[in-house]
C-alpha atoms as a PDB file:
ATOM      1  CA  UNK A   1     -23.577   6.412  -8.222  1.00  0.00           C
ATOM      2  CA  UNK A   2     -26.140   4.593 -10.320  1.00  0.00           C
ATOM      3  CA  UNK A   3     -23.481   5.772 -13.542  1.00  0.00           C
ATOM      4  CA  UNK A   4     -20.400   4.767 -12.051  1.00  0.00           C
ATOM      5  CA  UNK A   5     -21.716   1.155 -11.289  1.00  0.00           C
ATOM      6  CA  UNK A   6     -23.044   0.503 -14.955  1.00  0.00           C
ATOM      7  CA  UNK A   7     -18.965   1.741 -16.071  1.00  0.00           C
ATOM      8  CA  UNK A   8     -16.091  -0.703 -16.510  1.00  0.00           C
ATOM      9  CA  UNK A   9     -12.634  -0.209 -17.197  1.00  0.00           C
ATOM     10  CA  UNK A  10     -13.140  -2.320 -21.001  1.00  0.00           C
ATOM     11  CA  UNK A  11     -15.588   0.271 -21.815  1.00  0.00           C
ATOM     12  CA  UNK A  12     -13.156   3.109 -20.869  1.00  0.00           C
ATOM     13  CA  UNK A  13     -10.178   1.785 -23.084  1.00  0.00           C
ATOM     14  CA  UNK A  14     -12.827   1.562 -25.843  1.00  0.00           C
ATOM     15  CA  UNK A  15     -13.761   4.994 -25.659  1.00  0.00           C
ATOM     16  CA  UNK A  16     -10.328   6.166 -25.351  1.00  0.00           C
ATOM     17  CA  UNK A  17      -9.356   3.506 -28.276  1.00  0.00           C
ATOM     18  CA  UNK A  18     -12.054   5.546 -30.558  1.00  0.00           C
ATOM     19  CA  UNK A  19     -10.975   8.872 -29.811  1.00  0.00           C
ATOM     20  CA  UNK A  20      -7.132   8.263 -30.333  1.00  0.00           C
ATOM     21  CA  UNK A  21      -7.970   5.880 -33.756  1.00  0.00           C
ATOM     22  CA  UNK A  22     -11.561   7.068 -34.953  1.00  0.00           C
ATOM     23  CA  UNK A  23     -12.376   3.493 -36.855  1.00  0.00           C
ATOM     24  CA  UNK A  24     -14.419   0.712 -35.600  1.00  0.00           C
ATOM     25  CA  UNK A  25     -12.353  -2.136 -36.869  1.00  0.00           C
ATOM     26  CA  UNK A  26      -9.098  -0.959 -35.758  1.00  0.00           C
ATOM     27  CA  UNK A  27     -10.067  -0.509 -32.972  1.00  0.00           C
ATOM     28  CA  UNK A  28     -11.474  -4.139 -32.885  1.00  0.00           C
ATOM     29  CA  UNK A  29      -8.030  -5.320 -33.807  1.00  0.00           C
ATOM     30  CA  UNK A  30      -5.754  -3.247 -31.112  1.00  0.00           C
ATOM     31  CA  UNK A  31      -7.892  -4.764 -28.415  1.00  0.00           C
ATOM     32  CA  UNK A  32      -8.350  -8.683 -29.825  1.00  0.00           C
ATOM     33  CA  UNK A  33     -12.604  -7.976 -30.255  1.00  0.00           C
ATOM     34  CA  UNK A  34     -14.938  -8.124 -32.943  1.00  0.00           C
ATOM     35  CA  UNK A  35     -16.397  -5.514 -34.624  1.00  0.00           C
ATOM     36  CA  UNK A  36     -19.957  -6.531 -33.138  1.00  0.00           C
ATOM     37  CA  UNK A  37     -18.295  -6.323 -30.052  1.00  0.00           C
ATOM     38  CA  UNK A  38     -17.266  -2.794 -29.681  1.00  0.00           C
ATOM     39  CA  UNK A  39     -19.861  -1.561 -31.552  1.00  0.00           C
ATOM     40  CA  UNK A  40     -22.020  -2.895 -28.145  1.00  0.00           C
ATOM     41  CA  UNK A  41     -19.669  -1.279 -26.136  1.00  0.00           C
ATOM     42  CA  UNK A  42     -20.209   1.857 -27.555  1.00  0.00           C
ATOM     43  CA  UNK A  43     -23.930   1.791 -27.518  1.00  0.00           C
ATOM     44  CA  UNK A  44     -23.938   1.601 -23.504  1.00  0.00           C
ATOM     45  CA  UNK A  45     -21.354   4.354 -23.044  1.00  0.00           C
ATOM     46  CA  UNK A  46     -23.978   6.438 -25.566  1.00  0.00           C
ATOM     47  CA  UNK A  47     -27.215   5.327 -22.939  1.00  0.00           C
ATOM     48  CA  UNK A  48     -24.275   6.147 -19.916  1.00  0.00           C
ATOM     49  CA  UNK A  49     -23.378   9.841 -21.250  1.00  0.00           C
ATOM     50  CA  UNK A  50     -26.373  10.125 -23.033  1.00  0.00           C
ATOM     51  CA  UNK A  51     -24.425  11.556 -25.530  1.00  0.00           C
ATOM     52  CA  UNK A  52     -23.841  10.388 -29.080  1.00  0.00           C
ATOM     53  CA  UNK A  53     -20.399  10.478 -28.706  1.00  0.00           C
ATOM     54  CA  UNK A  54     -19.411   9.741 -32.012  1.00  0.00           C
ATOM     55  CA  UNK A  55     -20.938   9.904 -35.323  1.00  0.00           C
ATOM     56  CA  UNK A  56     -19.933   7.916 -38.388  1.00  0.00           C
ATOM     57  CA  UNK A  57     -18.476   9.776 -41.344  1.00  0.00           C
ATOM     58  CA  UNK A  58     -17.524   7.509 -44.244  1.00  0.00           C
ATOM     59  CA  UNK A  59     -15.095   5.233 -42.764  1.00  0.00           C
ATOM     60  CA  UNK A  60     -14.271   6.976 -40.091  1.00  0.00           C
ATOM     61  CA  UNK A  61     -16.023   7.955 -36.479  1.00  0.00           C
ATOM     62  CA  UNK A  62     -15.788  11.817 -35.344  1.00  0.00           C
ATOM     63  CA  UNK A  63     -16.090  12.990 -31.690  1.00  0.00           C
ATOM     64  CA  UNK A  64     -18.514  14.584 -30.578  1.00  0.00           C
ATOM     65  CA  UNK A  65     -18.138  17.460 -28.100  1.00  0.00           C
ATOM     66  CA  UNK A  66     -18.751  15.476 -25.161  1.00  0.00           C
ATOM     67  CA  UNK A  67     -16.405  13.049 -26.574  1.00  0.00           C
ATOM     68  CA  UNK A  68     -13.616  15.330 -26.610  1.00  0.00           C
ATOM     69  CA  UNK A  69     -14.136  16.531 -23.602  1.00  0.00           C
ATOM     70  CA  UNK A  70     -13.389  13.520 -21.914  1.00  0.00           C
ATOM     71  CA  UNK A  71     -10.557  12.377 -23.600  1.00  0.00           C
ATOM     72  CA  UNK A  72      -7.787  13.789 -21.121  1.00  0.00           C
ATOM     73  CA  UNK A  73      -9.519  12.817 -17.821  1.00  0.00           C
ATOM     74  CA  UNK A  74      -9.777   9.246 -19.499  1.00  0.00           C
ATOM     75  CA  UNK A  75      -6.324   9.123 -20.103  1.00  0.00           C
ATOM     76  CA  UNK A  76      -5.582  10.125 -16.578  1.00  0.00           C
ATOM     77  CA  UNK A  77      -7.789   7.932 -14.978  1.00  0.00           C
ATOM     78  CA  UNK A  78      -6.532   4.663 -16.942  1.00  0.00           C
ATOM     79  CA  UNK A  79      -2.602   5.700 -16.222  1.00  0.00           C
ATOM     80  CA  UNK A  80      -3.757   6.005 -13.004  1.00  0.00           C
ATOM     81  CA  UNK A  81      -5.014   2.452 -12.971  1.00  0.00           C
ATOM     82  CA  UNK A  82      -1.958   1.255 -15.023  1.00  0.00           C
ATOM     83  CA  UNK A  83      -0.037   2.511 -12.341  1.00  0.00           C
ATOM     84  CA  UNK A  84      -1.352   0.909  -9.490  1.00  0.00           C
ATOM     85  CA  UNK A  85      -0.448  -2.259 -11.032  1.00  0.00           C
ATOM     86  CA  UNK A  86       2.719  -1.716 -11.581  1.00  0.00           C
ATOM     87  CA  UNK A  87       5.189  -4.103  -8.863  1.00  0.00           C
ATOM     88  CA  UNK A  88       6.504  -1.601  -6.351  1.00  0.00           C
ATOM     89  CA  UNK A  89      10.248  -1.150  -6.903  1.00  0.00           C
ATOM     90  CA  UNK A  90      12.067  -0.510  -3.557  1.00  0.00           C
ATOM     91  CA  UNK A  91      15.151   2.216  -3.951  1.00  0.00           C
ATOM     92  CA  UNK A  92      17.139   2.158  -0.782  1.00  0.00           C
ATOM     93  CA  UNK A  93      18.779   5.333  -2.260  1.00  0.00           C
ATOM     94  CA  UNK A  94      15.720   7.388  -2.929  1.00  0.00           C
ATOM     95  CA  UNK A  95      13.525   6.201   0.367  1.00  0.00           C
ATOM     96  CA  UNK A  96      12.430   8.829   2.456  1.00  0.00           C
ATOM     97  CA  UNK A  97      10.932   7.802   5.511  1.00  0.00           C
ATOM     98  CA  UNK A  98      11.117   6.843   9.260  1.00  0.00           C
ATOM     99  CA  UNK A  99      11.336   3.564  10.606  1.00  0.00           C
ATOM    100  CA  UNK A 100      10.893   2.331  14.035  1.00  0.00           C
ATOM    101  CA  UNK A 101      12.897  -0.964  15.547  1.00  0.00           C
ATOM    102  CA  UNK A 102      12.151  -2.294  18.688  1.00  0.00           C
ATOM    103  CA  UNK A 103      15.392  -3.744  20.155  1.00  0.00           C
ATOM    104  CA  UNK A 104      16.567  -6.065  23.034  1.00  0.00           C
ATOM    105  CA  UNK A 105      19.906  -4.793  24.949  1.00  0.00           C
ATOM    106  CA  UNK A 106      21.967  -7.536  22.758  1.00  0.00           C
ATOM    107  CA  UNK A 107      20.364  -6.949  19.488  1.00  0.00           C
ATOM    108  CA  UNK A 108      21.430  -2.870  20.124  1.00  0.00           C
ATOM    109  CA  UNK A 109      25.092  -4.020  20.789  1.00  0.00           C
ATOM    110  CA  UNK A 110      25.637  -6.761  18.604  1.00  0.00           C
ATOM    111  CA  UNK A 111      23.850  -5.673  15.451  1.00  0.00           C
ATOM    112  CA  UNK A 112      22.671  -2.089  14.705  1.00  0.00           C
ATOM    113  CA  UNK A 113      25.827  -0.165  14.741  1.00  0.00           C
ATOM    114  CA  UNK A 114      26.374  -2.166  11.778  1.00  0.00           C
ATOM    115  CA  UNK A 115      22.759  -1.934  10.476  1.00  0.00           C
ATOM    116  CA  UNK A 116      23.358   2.192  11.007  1.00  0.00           C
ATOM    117  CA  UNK A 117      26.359   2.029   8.987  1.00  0.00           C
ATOM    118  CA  UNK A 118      24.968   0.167   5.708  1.00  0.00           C
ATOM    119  CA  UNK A 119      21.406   2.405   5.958  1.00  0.00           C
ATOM    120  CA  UNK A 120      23.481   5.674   5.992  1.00  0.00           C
ATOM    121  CA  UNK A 121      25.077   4.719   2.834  1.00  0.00           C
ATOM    122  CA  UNK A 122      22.889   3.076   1.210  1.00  0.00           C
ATOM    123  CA  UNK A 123      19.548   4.851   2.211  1.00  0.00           C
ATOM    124  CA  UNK A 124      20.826   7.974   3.556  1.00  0.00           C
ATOM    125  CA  UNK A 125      17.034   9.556   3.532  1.00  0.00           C
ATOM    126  CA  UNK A 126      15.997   6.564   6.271  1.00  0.00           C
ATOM    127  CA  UNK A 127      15.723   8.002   9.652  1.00  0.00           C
ATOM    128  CA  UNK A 128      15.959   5.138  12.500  1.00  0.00           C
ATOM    129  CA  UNK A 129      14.385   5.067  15.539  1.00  0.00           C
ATOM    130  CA  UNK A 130      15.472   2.393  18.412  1.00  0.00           C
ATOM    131  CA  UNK A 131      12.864   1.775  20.797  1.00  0.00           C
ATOM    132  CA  UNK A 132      13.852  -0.752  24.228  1.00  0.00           C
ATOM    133  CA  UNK A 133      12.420  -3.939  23.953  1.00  0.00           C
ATOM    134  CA  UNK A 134       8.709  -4.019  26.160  1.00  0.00           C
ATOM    135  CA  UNK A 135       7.190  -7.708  25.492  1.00  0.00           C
ATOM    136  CA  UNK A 136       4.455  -6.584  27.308  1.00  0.00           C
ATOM    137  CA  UNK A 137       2.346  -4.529  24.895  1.00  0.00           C
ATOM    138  CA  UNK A 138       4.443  -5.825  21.775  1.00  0.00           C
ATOM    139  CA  UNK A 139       1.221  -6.552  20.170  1.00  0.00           C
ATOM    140  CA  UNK A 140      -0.461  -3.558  21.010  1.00  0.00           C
ATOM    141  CA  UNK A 141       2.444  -1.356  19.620  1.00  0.00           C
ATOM    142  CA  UNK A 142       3.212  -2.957  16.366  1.00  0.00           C
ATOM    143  CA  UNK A 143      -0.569  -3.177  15.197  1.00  0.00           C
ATOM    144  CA  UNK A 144      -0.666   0.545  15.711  1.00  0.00           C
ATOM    145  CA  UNK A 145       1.644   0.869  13.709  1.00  0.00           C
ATOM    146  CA  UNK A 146       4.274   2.578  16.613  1.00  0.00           C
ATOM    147  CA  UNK A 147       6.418  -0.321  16.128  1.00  0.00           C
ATOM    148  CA  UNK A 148       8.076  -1.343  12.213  1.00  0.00           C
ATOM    149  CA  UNK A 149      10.665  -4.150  12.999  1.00  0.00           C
ATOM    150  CA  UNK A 150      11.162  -6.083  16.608  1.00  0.00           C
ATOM    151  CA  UNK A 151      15.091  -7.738  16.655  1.00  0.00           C
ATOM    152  CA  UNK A 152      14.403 -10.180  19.685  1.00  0.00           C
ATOM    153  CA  UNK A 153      13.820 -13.977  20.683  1.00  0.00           C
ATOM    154  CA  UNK A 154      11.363 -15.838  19.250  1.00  0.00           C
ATOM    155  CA  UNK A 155       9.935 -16.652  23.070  1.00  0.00           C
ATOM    156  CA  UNK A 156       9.226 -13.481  23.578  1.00  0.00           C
ATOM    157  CA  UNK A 157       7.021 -12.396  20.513  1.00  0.00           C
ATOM    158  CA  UNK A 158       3.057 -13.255  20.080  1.00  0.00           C
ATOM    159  CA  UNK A 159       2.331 -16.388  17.788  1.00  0.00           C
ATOM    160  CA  UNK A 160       0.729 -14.000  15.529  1.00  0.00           C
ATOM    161  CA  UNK A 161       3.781 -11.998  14.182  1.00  0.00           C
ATOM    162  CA  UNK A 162       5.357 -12.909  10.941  1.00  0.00           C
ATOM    163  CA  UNK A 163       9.698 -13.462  11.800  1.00  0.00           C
ATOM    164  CA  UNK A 164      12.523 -14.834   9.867  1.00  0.00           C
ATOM    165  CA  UNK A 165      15.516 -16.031  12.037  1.00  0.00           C
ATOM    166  CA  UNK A 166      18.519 -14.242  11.821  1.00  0.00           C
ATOM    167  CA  UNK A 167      21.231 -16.215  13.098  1.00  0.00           C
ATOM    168  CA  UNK A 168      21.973 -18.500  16.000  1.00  0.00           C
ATOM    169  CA  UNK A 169      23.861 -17.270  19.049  1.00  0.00           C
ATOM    170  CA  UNK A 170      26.206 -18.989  21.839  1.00  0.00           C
ATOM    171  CA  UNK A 171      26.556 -17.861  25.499  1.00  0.00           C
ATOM    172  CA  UNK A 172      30.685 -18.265  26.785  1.00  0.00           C
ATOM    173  CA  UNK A 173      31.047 -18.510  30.122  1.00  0.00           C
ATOM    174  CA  UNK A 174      33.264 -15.420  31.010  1.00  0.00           C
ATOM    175  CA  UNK A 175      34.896 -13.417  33.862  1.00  0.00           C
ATOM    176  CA  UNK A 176      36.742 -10.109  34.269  1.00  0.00           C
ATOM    177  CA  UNK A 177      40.403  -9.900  32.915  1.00  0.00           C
ATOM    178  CA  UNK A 178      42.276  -9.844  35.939  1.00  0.00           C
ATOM    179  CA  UNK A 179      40.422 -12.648  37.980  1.00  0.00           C
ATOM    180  CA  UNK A 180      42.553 -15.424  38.589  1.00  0.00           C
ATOM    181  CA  UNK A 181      40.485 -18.606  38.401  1.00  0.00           C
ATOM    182  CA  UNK A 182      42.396 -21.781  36.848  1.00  0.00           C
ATOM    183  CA  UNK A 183      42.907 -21.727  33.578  1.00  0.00           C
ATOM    184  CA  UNK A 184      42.136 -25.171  33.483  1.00  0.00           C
ATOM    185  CA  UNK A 185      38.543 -26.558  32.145  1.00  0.00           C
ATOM    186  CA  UNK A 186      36.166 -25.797  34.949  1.00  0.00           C
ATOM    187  CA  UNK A 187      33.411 -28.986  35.547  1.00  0.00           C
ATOM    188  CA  UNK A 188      29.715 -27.472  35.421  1.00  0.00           C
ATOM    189  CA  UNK A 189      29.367 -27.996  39.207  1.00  0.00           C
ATOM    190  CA  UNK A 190      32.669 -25.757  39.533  1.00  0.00           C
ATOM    191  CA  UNK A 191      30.588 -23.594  37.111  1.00  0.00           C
ATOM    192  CA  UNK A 192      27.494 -23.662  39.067  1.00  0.00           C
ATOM    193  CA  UNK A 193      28.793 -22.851  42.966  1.00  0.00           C
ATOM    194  CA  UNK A 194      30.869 -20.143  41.198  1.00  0.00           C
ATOM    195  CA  UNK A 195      29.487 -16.172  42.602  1.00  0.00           C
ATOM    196  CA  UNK A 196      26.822 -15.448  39.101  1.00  0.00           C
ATOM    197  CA  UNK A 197      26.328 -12.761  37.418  1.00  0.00           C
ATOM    198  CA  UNK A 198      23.113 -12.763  35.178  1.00  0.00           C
ATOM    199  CA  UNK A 199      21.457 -10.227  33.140  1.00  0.00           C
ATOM    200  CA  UNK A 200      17.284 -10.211  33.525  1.00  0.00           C
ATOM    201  CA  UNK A 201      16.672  -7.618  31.340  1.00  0.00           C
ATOM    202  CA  UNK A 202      12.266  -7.736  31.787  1.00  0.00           C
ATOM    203  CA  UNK A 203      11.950  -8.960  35.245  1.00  0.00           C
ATOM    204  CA  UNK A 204      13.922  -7.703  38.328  1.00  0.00           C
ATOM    205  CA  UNK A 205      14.641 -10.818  39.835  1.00  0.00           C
ATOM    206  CA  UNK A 206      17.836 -13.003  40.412  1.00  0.00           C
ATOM    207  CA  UNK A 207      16.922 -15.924  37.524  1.00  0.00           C
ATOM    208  CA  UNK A 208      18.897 -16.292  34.191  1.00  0.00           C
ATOM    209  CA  UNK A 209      18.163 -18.008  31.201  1.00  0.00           C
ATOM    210  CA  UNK A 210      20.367 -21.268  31.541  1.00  0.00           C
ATOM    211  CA  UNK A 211      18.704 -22.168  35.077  1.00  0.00           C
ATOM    212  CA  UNK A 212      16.903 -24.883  33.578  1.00  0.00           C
ATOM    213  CA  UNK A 213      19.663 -25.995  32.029  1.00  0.00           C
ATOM    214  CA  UNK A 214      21.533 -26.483  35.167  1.00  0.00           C
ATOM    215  CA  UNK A 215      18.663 -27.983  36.891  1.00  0.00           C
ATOM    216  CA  UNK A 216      18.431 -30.708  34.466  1.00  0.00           C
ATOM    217  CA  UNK A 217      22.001 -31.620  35.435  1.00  0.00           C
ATOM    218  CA  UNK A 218      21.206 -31.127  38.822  1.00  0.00           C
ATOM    219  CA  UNK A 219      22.783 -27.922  39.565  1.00  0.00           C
ATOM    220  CA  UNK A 220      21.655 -24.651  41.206  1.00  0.00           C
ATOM    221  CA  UNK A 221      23.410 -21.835  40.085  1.00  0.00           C
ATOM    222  CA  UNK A 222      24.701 -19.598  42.484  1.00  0.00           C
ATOM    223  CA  UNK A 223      23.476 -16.007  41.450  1.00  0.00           C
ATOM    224  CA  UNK A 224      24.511 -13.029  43.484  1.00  0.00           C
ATOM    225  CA  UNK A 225      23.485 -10.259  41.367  1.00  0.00           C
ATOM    226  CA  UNK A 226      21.706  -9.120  38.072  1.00  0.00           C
ATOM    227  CA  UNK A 227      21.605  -6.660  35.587  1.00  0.00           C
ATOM    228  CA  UNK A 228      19.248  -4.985  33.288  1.00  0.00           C
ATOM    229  CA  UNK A 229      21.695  -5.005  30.379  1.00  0.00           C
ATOM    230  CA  UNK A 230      24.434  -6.638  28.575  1.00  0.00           C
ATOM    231  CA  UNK A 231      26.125  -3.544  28.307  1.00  0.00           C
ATOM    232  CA  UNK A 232      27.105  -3.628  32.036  1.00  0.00           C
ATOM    233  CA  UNK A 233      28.252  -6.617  32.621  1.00  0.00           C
ATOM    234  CA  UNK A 234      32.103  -6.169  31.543  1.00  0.00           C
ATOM    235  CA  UNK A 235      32.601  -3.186  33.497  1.00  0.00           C
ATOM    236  CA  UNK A 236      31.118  -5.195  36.836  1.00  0.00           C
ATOM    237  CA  UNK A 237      33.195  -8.370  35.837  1.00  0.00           C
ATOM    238  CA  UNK A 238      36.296  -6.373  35.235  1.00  0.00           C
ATOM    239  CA  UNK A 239      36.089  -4.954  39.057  1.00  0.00           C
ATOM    240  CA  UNK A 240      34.672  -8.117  41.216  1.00  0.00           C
ATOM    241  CA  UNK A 241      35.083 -12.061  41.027  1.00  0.00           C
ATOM    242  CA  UNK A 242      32.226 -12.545  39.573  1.00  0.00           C
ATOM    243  CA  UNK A 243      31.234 -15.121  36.492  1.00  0.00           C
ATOM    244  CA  UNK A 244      28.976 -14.319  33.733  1.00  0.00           C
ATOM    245  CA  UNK A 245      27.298 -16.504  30.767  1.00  0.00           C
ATOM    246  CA  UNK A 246      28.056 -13.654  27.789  1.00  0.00           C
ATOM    247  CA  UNK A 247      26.785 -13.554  23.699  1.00  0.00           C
ATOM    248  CA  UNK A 248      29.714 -14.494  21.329  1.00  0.00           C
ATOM    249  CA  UNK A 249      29.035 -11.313  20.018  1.00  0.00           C
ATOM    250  CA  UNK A 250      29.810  -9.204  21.996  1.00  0.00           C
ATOM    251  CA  UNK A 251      32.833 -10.620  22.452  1.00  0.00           C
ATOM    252  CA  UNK A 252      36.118  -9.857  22.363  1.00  0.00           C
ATOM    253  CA  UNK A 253      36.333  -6.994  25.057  1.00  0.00           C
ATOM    254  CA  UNK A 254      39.019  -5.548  27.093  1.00  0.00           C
ATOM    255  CA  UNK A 255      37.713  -6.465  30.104  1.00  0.00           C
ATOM    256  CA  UNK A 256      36.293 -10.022  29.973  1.00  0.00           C
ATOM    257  CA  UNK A 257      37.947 -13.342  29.170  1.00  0.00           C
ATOM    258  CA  UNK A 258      36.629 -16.162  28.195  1.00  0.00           C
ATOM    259  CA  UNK A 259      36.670 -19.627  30.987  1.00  0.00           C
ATOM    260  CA  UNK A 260      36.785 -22.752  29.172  1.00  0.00           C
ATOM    261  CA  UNK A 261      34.236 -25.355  30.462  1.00  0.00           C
ATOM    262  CA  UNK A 262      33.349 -28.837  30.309  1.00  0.00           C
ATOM    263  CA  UNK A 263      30.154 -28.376  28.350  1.00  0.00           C
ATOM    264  CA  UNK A 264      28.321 -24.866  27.187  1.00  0.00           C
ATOM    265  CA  UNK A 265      24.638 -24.021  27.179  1.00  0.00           C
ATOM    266  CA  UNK A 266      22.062 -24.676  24.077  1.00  0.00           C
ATOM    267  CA  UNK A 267      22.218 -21.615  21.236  1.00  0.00           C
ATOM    268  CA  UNK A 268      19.563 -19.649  20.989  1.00  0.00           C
ATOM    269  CA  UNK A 269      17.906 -17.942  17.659  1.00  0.00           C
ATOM    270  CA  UNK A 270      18.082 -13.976  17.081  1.00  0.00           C
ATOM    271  CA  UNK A 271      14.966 -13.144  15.348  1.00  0.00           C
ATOM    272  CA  UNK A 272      13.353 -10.682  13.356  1.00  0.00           C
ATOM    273  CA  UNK A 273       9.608 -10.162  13.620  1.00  0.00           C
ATOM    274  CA  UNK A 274       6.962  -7.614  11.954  1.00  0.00           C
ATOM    275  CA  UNK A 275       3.241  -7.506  11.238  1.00  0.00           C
ATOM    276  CA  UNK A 276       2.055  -9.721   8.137  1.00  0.00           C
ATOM    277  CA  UNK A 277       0.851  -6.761   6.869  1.00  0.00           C
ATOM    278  CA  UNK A 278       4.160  -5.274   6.352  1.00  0.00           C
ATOM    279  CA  UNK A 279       5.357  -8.440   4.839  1.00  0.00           C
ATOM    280  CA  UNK A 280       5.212  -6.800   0.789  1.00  0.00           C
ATOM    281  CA  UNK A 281       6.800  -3.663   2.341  1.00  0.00           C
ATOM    282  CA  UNK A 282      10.105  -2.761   0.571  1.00  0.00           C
ATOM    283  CA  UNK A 283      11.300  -0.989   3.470  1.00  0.00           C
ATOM    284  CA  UNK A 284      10.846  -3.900   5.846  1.00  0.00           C
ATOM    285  CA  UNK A 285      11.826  -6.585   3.480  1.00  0.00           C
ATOM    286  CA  UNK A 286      15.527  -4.151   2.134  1.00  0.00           C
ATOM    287  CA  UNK A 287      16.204  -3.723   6.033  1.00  0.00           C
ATOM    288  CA  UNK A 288      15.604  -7.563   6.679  1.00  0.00           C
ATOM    289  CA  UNK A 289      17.973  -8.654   3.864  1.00  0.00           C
ATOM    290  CA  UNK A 290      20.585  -6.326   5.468  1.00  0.00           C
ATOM    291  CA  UNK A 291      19.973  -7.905   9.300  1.00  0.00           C
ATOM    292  CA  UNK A 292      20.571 -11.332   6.980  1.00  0.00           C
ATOM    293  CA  UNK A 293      23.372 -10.476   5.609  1.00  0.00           C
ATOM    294  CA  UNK A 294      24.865  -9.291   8.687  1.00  0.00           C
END
């Protein structure tokens, strides 16, 4: 251990500088040092090795045994090093690997089929893996490494995670095809007494996310039933006369309409978040440009 402290990578690229060129001074002038200068270098690889490593022969230095002998595991060792300086290159096309996204209900309607469809041409090695969306134990999860990518709200990550927002989003206030409400504009109080659909996809309870927003205008929703999922919510509208506050998205269906009210809810950012350790990752930042560009 003593050795390998006393060694730096200067005094390897001298040695191998000698053995490929066998002359003090040219060596000098490949590597921008004096004469005096390698010559020093060489004289503590010689008390190193204890070896003479080379001996002077008119104007030229020959290799000793030892000298040879270490020429090819010097070479490998300094490509080595070369190469872990190189910038990593990220080829979508050549990646083989698995990565694991961590999805709300909305983010698995309204974005990954598309995400699926650009990674299967353009990295067809990358195997996906679409986890439900548990803000729970986020943390716990994604610095263990069982978690890559979360596609979410930013409310509902930890302060710690590094995230880039993806777009902004609208809620429309819609109801099933065949109801026959007025197709007039409805006032938010019509809005409000109207029977509520909602979709609470972490807690089972009957709260949505625009309640606040209501209550500021003094207005209590009326909310008869909820959801786990997006994905539901046409199919329930399309059979009752129910009303339900819907992503843009995932809009147009078959089965919902859009009402047209007086005034619609704030937006509300789509997000996607990952561990700052990931954040030179070409996996995670190729599959971020995509969501981006999406």
């Amino acid at each position: 251990m003593n050795g390998i402290n006393r060694l730096d990578i200067k005094q390897l690229r001298v040695l191998q500088a000698l053995l490929d060129l066998k002359n003090l001074s040219q060596v000098a002038r490949k590597m921008g040092l004096t004469q005096q200068a390698i010559s020093e270098q060489l004289r503590k690889l010689r008390e190193l090795f204890d070896d003479r490593l080379f001996i002077r022969q008119g104007n030229s230095m020959v290799a000793t045994p030892k000298a040879l002998s270490m020429q090819q595991p010097i070479d490998r060792i300094l490509k080595q090093l070369e190469l872990l300086l190189e910038p990593d290159i990220f080829t979508p096309q050549t990646y083989k690997g698995v990565f694991t996204i961590s999805a709300t209900d909305y983010a698995t309607q309204a974005l990954l089929p598309q995400l699926f469809n650009i990674t299967r041409c353009a990295a067809p090695n990358l195997k996906l893996i679409v986890r439900d969306f548990a803000s729970d134990n986020i943390n716990q999860l994604i610095a263990a490494g069982e978690l890559d990518l979360l596609i979410t709200f930013p409310e509902f990550i930890p302060d710690n995670l590094s995230y880039v927002t993806l777009f902004e989003e609208q809620h429309l206030c819609v109801t099933g095809c065949e109801n026959t409400l007025a197709t007039d504009i409805l006032t938010l109080a019509q809005v409000a007494a109207y029977p509520q659909l909602v979709v609470s996809p972490s807690r089972a309870n009957l709260r949505g996310s625009h309640d606040q927003w209501f209550a500021e205008k003094g207005l209590k929703r009326n909310i008869v039933m909820s959801v786990p999922s997006f994905s539901a919510v046409p199919d329930i509208l399309h059979t009752t006369d129910m009303i339900a506050f819907y992503p843009s998205r995932l809009l147009p269906s078959d089965k919902v309409k859009e009402l047209r009210i007086e005034a619609l809810p704030p937006t509300f950012k789509v997000i996607a978040a990952w561990h700052p350790r990931t954040s030179d990752s070409g996996i995670h930042r190729w599959l971020i440009k995509q969501l981006q560009n999406l």
